[in-house]
N, C-alpha and C. Protein backbone atom coordinates (compact mmCIF):
# COMPACT_ATOMS: atom_id res chain seq x y z
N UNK A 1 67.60 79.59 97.86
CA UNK A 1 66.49 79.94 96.99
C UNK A 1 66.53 81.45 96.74
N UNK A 2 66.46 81.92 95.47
CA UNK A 2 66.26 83.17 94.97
C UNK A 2 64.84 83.90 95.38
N UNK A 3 64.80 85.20 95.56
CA UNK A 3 63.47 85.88 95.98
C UNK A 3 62.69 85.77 94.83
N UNK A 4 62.78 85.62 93.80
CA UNK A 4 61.40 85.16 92.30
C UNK A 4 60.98 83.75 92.81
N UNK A 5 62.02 82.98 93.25
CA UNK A 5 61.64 81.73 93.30
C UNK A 5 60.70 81.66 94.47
N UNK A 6 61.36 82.70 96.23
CA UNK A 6 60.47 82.71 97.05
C UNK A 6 58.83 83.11 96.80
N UNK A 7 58.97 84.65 95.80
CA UNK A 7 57.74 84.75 95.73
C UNK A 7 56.76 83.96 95.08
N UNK A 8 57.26 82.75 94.15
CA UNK A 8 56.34 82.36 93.34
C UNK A 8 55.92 80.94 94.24
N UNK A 9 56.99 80.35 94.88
CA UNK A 9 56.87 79.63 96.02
C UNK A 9 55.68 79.65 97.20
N UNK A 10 55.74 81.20 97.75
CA UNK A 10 54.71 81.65 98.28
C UNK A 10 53.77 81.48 97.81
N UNK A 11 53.33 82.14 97.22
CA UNK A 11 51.67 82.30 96.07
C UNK A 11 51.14 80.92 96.04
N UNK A 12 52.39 79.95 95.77
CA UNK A 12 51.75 78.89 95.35
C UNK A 12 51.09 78.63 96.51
N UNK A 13 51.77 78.76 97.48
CA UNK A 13 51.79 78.09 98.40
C UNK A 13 49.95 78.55 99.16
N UNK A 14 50.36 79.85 99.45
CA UNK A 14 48.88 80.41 98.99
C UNK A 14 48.13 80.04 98.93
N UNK A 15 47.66 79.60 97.64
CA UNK A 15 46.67 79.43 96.66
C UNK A 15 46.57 78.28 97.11
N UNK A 16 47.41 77.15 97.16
CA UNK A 16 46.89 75.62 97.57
C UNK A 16 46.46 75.24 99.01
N UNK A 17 46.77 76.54 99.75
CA UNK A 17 46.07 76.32 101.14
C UNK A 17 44.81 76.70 101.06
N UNK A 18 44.19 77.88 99.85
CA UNK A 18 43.10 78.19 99.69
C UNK A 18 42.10 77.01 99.07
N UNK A 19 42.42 75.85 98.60
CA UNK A 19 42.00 75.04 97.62
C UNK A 19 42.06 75.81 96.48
N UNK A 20 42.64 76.34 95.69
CA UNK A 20 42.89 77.08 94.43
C UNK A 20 43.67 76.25 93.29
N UNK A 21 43.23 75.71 92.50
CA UNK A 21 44.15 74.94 91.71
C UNK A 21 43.86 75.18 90.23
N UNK A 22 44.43 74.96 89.39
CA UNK A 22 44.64 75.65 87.74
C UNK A 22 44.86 76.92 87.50
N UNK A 23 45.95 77.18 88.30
CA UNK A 23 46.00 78.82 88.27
C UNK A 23 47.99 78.36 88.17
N UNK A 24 47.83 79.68 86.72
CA UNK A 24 49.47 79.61 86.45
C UNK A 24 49.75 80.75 87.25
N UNK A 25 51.21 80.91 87.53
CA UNK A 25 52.03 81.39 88.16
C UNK A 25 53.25 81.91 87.69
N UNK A 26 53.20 83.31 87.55
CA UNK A 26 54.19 83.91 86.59
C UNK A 26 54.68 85.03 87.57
N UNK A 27 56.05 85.30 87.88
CA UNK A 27 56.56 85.99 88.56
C UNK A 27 58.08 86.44 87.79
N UNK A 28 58.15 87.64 87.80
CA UNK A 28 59.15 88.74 87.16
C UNK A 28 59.34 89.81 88.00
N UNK A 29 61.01 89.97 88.06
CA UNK A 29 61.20 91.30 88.84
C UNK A 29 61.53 92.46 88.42
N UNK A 30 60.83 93.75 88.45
CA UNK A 30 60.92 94.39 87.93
C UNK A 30 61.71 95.56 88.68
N UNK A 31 63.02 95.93 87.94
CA UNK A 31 64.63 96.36 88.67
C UNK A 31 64.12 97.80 88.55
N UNK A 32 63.53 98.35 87.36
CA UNK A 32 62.95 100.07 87.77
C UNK A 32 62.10 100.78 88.72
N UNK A 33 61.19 99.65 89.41
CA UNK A 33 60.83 100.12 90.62
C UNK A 33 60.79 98.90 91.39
N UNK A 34 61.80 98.00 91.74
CA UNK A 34 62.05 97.68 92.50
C UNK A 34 61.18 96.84 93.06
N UNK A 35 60.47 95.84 92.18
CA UNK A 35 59.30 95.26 92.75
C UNK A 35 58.89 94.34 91.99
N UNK A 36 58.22 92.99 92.77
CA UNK A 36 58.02 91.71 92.01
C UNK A 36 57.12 91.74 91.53
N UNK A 37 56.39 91.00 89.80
CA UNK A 37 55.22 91.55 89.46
C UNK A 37 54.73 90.08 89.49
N UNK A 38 53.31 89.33 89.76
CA UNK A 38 53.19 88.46 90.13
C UNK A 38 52.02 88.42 89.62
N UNK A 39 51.86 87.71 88.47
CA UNK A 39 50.87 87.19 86.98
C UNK A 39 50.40 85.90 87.41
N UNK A 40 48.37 85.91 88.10
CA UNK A 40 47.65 84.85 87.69
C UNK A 40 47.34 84.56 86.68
N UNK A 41 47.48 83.66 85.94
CA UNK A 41 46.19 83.34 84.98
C UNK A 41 45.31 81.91 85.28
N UNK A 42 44.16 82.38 85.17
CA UNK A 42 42.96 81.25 85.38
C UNK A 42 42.26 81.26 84.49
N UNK A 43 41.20 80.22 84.28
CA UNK A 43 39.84 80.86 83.40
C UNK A 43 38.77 80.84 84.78
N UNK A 44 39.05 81.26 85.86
CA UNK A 44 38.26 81.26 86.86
C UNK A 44 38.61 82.52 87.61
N UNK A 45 38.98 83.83 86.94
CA UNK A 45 39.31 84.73 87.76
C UNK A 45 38.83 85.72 88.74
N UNK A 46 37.63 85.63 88.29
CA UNK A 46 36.59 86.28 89.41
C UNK A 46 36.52 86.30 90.83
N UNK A 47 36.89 84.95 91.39
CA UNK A 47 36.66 84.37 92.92
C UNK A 47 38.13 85.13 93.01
N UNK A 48 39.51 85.48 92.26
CA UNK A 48 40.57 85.95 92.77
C UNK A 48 40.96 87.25 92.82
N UNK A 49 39.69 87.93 91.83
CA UNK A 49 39.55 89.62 91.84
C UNK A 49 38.68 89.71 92.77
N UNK A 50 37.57 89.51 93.00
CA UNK A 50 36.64 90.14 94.00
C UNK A 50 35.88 91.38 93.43
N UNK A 51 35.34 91.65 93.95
CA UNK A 51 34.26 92.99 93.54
C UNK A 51 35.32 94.31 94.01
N UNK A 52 35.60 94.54 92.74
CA UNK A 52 36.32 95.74 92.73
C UNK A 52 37.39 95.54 92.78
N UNK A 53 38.14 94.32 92.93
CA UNK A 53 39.66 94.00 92.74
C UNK A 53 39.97 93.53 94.75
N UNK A 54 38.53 93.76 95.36
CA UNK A 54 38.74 93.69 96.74
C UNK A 54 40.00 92.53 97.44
N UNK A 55 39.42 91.03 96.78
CA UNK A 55 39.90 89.95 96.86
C UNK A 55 41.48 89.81 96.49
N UNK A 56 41.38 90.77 95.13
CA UNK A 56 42.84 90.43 94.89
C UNK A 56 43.54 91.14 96.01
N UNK A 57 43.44 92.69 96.11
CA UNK A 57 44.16 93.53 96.83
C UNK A 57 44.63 92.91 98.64
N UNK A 58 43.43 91.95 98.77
CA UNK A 58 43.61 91.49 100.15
C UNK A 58 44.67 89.96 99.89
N UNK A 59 44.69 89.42 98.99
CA UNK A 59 45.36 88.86 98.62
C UNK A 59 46.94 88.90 98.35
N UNK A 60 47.42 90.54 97.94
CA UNK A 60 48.49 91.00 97.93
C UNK A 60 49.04 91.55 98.96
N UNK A 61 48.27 91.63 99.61
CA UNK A 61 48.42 92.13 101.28
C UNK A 61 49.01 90.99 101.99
N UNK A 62 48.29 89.73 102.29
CA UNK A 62 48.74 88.74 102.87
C UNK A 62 49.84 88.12 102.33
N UNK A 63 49.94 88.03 101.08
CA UNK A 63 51.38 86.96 100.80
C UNK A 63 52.76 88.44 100.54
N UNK A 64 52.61 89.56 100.48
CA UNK A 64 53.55 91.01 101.22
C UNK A 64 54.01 90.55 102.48
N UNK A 65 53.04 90.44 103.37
CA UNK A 65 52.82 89.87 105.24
C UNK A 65 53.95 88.92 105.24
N UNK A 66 52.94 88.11 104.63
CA UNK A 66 53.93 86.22 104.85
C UNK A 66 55.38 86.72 104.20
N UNK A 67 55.83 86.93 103.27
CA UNK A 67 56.77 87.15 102.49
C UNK A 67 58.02 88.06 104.05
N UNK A 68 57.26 88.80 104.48
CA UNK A 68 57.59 89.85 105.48
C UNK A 68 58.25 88.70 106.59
N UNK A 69 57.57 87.93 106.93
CA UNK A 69 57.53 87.22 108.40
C UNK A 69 59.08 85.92 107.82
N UNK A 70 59.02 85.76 106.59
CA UNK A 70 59.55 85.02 106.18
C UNK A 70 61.32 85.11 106.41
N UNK A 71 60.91 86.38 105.39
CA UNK A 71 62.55 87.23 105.48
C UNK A 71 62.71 88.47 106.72
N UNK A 72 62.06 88.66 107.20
CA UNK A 72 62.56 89.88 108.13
C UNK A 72 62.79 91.18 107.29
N UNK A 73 62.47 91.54 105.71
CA UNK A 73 62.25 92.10 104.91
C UNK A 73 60.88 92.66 104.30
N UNK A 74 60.66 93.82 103.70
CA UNK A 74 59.81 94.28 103.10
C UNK A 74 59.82 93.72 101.60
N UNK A 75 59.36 93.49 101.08
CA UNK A 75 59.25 92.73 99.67
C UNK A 75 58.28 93.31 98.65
N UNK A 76 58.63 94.57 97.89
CA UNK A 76 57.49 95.38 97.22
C UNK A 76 56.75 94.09 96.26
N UNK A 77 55.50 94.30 95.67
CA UNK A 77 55.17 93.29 94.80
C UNK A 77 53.37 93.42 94.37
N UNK A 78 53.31 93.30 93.28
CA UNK A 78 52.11 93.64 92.73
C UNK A 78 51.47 92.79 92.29
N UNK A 79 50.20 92.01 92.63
CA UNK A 79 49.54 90.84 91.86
C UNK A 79 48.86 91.21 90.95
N UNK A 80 48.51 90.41 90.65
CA UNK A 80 47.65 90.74 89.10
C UNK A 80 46.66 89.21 88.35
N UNK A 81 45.75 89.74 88.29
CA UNK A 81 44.80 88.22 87.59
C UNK A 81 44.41 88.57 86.52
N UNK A 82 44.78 87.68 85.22
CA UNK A 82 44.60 87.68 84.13
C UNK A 82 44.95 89.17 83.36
N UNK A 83 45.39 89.63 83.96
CA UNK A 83 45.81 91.46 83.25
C UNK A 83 44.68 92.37 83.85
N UNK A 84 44.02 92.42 84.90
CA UNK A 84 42.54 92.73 85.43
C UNK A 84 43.09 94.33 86.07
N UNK A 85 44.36 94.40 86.04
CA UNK A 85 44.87 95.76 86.72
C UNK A 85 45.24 96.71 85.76
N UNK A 86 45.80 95.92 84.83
CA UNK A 86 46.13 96.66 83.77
C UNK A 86 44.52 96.85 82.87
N UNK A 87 44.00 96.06 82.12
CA UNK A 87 42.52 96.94 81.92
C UNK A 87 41.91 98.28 82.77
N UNK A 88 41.77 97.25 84.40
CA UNK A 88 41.43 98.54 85.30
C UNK A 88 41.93 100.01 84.88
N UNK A 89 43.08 99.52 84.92
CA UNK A 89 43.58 101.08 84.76
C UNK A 89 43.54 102.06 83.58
N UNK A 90 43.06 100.98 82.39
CA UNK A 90 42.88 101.56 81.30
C UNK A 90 41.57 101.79 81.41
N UNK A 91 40.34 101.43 82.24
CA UNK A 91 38.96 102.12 82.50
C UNK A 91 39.09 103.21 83.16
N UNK A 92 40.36 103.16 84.08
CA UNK A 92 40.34 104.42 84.98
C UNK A 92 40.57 105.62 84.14
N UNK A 93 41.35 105.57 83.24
CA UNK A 93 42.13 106.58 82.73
C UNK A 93 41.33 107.16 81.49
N UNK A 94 40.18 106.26 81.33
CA UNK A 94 39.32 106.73 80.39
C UNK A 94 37.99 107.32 81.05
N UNK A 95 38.17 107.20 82.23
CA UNK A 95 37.00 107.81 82.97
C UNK A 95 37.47 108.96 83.36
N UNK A 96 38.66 109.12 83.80
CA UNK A 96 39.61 110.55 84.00
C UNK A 96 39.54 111.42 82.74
N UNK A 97 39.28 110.81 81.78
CA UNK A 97 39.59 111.68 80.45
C UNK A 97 38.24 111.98 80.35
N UNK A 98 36.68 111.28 80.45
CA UNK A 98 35.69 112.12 80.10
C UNK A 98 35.74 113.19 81.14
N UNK A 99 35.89 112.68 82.59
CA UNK A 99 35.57 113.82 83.47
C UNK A 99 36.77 115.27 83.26
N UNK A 100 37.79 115.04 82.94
CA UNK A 100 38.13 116.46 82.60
C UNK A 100 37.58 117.07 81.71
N UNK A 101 37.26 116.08 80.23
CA UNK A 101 36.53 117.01 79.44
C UNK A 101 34.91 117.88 79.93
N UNK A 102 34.47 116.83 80.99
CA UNK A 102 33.45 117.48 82.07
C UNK A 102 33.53 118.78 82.49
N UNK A 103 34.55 118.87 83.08
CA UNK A 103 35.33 119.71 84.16
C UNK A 103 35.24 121.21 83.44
N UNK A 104 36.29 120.56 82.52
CA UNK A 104 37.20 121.63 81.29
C UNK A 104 35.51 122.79 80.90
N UNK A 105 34.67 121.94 80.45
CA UNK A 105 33.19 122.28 79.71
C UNK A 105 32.56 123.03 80.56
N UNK A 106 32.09 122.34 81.74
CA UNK A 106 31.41 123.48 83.04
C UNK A 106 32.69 124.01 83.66
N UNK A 107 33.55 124.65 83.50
CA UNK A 107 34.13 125.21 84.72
C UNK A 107 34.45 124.34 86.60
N UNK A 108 33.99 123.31 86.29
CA UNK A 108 33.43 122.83 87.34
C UNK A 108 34.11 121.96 88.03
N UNK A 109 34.38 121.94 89.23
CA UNK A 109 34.79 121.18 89.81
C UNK A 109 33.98 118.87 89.73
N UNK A 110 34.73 118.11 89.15
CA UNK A 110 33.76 116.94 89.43
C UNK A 110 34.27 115.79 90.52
N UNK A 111 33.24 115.13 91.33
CA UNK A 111 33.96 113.88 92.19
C UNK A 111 33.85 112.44 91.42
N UNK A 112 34.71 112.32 91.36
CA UNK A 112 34.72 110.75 90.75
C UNK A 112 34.28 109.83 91.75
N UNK A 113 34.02 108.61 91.73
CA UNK A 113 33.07 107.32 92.52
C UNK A 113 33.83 107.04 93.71
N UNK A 114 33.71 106.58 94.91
CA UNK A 114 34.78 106.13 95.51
C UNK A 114 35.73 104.83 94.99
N UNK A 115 37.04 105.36 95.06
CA UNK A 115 38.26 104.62 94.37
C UNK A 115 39.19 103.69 95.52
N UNK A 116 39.92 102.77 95.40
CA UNK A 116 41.17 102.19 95.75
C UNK A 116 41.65 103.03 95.96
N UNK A 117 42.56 102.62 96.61
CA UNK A 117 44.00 103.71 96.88
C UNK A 117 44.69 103.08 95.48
N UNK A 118 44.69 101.84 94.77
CA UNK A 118 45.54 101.77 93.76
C UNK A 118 44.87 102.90 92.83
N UNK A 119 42.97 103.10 92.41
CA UNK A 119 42.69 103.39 90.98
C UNK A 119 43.08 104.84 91.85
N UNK A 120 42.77 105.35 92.83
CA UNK A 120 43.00 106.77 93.29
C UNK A 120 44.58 107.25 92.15
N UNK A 121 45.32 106.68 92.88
CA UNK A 121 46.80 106.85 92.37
C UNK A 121 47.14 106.57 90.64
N UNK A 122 46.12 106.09 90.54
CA UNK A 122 46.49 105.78 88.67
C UNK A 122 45.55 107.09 88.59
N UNK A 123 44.80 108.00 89.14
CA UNK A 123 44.36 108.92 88.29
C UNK A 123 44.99 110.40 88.87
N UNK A 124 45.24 110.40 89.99
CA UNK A 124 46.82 111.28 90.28
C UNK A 124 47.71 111.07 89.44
N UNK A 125 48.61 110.17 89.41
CA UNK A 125 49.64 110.08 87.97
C UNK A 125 49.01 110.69 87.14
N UNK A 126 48.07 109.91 86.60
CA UNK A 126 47.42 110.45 84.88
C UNK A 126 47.36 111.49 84.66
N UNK A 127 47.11 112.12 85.85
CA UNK A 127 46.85 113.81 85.60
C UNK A 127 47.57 114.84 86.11
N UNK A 128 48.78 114.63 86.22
CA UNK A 128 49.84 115.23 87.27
C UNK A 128 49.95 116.36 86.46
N UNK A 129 50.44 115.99 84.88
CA UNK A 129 51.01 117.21 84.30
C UNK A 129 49.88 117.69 83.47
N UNK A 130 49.07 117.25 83.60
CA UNK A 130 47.56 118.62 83.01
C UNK A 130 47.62 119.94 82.77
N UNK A 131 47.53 120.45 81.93
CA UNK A 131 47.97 122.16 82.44
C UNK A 131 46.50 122.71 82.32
N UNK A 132 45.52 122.03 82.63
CA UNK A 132 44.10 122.57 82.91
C UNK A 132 43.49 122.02 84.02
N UNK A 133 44.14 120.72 84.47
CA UNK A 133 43.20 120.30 85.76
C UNK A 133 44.21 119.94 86.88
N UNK A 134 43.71 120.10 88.23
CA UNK A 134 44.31 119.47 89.27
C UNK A 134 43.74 118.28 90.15
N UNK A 135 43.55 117.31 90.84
CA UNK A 135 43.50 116.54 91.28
C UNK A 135 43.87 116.60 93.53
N UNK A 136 42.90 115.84 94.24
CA UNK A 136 43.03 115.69 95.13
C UNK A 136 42.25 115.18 95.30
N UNK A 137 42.36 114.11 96.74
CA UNK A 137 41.88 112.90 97.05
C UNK A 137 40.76 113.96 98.33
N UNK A 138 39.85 113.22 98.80
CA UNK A 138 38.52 113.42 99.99
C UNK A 138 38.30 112.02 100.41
N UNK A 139 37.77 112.45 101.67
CA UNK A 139 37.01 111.16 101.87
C UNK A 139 37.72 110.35 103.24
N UNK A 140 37.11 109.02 103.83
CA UNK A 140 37.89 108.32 104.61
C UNK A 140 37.24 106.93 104.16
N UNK A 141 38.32 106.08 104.18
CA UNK A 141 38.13 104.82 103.79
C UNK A 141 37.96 104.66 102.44
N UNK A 142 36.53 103.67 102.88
CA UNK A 142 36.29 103.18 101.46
C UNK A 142 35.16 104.09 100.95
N UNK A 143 35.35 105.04 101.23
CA UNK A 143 34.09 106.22 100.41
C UNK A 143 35.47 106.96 100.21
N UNK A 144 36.60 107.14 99.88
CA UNK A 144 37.47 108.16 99.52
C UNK A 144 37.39 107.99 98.40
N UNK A 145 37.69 109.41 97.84
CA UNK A 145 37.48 109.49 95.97
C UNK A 145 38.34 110.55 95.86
N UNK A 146 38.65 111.13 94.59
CA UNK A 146 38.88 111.67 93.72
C UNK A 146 38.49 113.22 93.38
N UNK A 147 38.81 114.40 93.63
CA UNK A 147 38.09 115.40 92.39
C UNK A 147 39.44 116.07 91.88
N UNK A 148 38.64 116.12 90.80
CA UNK A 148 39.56 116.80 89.69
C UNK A 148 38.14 118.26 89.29
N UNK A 149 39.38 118.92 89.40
CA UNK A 149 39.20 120.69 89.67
C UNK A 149 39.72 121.07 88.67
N UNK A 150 39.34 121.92 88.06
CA UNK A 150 39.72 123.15 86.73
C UNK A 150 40.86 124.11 87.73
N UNK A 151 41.88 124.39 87.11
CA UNK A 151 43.37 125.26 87.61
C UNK A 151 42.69 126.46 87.58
């Protein structure tokens, strides 16, 4: 068995121990960073995001684990329900863009909400090459956030 086939194998497998059923299963490997991308779709996606993506993220955690215990391997791999990461990240990156224009306006240093370590990192990227703002993470846990600082 091929590792697309393991991972999609898994998930399923997953999901039907969860009682989870009508949920497609789309798995692609992606060779530029090295990592499986692993597409729910439901019309029930809520119970598989969780509040704040909580559910999913713990979700990608455990079948990483299992996947781990399986092969004696690390297995990079990213879930995703209904495209809910990719929007996310397009809220993130639009919330990054008012708060610099924030920033930029008062001089001012601002803290963004507490974030994921995923939305943390989509707004580090976003703003790496800024040539007006910088970025660094605060915080412990799940109160860690974000400020973006005027250079």
């Amino acid at each position: 068995m091929d590792r697309t086939e393991l991972v999609k194998n898994t998930t399923s497998d997953f999901l039907q121990n969860l009682g989870v059923s009508g949920v497609e299963i789309e798995v692609n490997y992606d060779k530029s960073n090295d990592r499986y991308l692993i597409v729910l779709k439901t019309e029930q996606p809520g119970s598989l995001i969780g509040y704040h993506g909580n559910t999913l993220s713990g979700m990608q955690t455990f079948i990483s684990q299992h996947l781990r215990s399986k092969t004696g391997e690390w297995i990079n791999l990213s879930l995703d329900v209904n495209d809910y990461k990719e929007r996310r990240e397009q809220n993130i990156k639009s919330l990054a863009d008012d708060t610099v224009e924030r920033v930029l306006s008062t001089g001012q240093a601002h803290i963004l909400p507490p974030m994921t370590a995923f939305e943390r990192r989509v707004v580090h990227l976003y703003l790496a090459e800024h040539p007006d703002v910088s970025t660094e993470s605060q915080g412990e846990g799940r109160q860690r956030s974000v400020i973006i600082s005027p250079k």
